[in-house]
Protein backbone atom coordinates (compact mmCIF):
# COMPACT_ATOMS: atom_id res chain seq x y z
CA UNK A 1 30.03 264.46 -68.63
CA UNK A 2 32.53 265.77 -65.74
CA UNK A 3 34.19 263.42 -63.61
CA UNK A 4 31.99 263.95 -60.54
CA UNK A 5 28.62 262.74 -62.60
CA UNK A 6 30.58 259.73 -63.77
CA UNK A 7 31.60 259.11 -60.10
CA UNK A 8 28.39 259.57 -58.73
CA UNK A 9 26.46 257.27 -61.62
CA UNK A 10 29.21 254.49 -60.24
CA UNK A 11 28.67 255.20 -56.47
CA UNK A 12 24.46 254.70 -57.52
CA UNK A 13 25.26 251.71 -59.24
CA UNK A 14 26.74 249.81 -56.35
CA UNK A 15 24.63 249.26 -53.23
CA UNK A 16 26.49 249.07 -50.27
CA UNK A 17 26.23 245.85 -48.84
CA UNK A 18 25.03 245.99 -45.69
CA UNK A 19 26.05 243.11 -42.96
CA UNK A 20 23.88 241.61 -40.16
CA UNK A 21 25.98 241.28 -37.50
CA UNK A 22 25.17 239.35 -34.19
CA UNK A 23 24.97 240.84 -31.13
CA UNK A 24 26.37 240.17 -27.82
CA UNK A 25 23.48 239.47 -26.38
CA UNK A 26 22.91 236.91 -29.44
CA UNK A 27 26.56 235.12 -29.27
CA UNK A 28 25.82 234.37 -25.73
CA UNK A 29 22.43 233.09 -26.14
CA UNK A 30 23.46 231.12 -28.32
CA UNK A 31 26.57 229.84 -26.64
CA UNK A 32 24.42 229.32 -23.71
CA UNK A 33 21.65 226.78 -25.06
CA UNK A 34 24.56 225.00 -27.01
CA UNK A 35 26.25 224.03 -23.86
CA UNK A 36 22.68 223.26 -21.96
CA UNK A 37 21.83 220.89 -24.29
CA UNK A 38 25.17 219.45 -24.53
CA UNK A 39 25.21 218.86 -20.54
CA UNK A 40 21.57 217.43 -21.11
CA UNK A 41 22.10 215.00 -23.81
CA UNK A 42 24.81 213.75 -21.56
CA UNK A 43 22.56 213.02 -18.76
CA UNK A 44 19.65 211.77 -20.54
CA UNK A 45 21.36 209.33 -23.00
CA UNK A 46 23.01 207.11 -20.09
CA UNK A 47 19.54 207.33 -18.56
CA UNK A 48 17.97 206.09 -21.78
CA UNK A 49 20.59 203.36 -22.20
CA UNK A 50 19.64 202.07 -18.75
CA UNK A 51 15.85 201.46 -19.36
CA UNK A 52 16.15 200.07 -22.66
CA UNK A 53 19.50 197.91 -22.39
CA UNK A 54 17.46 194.89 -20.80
CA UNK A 55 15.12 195.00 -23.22
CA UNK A 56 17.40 194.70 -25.69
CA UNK A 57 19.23 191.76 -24.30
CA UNK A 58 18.79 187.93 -25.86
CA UNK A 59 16.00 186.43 -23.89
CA UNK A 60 17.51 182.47 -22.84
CA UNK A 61 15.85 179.54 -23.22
CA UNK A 62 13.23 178.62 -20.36
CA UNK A 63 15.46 177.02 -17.58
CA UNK A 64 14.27 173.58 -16.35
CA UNK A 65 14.54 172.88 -12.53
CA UNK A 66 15.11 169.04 -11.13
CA UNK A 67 12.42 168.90 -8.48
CA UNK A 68 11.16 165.21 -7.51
CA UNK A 69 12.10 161.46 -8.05
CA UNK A 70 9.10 160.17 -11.18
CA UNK A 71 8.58 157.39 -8.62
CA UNK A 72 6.62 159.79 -5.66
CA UNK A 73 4.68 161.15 -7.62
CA UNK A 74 0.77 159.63 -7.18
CA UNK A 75 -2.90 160.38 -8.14
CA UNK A 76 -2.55 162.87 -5.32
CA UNK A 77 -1.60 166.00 -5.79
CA UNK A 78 2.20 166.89 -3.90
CA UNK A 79 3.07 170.10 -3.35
CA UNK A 80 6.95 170.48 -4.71
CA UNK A 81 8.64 173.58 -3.32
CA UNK A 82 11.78 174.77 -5.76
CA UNK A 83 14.59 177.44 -6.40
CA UNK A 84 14.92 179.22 -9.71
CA UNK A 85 17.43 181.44 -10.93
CA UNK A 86 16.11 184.98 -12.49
CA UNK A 87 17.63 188.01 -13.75
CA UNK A 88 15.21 190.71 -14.36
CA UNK A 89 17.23 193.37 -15.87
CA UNK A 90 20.25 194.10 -13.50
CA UNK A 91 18.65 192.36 -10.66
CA UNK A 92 19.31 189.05 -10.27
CA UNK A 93 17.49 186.67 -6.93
CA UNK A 94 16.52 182.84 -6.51
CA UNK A 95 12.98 183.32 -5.52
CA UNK A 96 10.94 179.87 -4.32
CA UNK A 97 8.41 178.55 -6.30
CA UNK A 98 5.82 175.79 -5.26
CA UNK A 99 3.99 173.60 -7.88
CA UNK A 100 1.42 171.18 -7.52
CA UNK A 101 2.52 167.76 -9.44
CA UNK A 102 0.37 164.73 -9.84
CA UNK A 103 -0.33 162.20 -12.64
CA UNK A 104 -3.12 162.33 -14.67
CA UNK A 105 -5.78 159.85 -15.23
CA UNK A 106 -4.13 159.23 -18.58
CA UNK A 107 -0.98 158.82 -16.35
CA UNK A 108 1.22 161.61 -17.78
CA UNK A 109 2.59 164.12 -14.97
CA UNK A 110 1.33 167.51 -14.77
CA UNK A 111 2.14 170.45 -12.37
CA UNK A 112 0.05 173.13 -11.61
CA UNK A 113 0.48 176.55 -10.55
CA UNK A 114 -0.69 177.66 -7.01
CA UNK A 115 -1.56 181.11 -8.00
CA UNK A 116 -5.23 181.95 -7.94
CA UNK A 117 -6.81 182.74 -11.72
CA UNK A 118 -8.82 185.10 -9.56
CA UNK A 119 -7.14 187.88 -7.72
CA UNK A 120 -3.55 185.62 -7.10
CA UNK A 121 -3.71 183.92 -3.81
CA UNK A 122 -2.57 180.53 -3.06
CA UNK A 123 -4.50 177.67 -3.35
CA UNK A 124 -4.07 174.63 -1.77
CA UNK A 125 -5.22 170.80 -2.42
CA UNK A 126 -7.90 169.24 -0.63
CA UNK A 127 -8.04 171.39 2.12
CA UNK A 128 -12.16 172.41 2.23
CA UNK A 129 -14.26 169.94 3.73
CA UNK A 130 -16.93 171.26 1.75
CA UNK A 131 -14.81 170.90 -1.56
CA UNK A 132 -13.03 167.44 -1.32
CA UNK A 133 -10.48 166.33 -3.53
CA UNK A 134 -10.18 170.18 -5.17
CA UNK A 135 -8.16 172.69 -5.25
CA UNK A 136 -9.44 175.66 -2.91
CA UNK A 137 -8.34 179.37 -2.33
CA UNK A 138 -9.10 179.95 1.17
CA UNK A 139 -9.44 184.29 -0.30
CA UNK A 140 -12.52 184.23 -2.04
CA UNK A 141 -13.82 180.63 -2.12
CA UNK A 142 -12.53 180.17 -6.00
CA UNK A 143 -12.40 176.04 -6.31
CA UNK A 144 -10.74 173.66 -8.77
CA UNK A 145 -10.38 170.47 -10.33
CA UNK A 146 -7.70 168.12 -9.42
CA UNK A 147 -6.75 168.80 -13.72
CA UNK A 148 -7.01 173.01 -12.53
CA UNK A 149 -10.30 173.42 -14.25
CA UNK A 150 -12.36 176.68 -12.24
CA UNK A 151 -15.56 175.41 -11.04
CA UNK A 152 -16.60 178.79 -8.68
CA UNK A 153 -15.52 182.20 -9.06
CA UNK A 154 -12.00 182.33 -11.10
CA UNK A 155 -12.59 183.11 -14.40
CA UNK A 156 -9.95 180.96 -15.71
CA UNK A 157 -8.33 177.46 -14.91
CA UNK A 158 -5.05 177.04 -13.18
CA UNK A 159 -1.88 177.49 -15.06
CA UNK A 160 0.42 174.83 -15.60
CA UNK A 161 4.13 174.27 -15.83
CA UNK A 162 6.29 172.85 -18.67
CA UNK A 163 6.75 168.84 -17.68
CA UNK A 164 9.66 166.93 -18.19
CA UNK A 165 10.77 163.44 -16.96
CA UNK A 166 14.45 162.74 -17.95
CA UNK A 167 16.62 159.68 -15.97
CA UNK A 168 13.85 159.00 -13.61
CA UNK A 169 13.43 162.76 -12.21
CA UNK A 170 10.37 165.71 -13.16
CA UNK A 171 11.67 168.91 -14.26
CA UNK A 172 9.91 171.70 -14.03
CA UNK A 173 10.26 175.02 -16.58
CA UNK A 174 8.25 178.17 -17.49
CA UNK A 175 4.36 178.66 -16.81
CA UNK A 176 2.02 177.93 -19.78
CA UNK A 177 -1.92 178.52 -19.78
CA UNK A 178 -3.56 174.64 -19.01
CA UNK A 179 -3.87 172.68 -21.74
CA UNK A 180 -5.25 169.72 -19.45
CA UNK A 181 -9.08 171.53 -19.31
């Protein structure tokens, strides 16, 4: 065999390699939605971080509120106006809060809340002449027992706050569905 066969035999058994290369056009593409996402991850993330943090923080106990001496309190219903201190997420106010606190006929205290079980207006105690001694909501004629019980269009009693007497004065914490009716 002369040299030249044996070279060319060698030359067919090696297969040139051939190498993808990336373009210009690639490199910057590429560079391109690197840095885009880069710049969006670092909006987004603080954004994300915002709505979620407050959610993620430790929920405190309920805070209970001194509101009246044990001794005013009667058969009739007083309403008790009050400060509480709230933070809802980063925003932190002292709204006012009103309860309506009376004993019961078992003589325990109660307080109810003035918010309507049927579209949330106030309701007030003994103010109907038609409905005497109940709680009415002057909106859409809902009525209530003196215990928060609906008699007329609310579909569900008055709630109630957490009760406690401690040294002679009622403190008042977090609503709770009536347990009275």
């Amino acid at each position: 065999m002369s040299e030249h066969q044996q070279h060319g035999n060698h030359e067919s058994e090696h297969k040139a390699t051939s190498r993808r290369e990336m373009s210009r056009r690639q490199f910057l593409s590429y560079t391109l939605g690197g840095a885009s996402a880069f710049m969006a991850a670092g909006v987004v993330i603080p954004m994300l971080r915002f709505a979620v943090d407050p959610v993620l923080q430790a929920k405190g106990a309920g805070t209970l509120v001194k509101v009246i001496e044990e001794e005013k309190i009667t058969s009739e219903p007083t309403e008790v106006r009050f400060t509480v201190h709230q933070v809802d997420g980063w925003y932190e106010s002292d709204p006012t809060l009103v309860a309506w606190i009376s004993r019961g006929a078992d003589g325990n205290i109660f307080a109810l809340s003035p918010v309507c079980k049927h579209l949330g207006c106030a309701v007030n105690w003994n103010t109907n002449p038609e409905f005497p001694n109940q709680y009415f909501c002057p909106c859409h004629g809902a009525h209530y027992t003196q215990d928060g019980e609906a008699l007329a269009v609310a579909p569900a009693p008055l709630d109630e706050y957490e009760v406690q007497v401690q040294e002679g004065f009622v403190y008042l914490g977090p609503i709770k569905p009536n347990e009275r009716v």
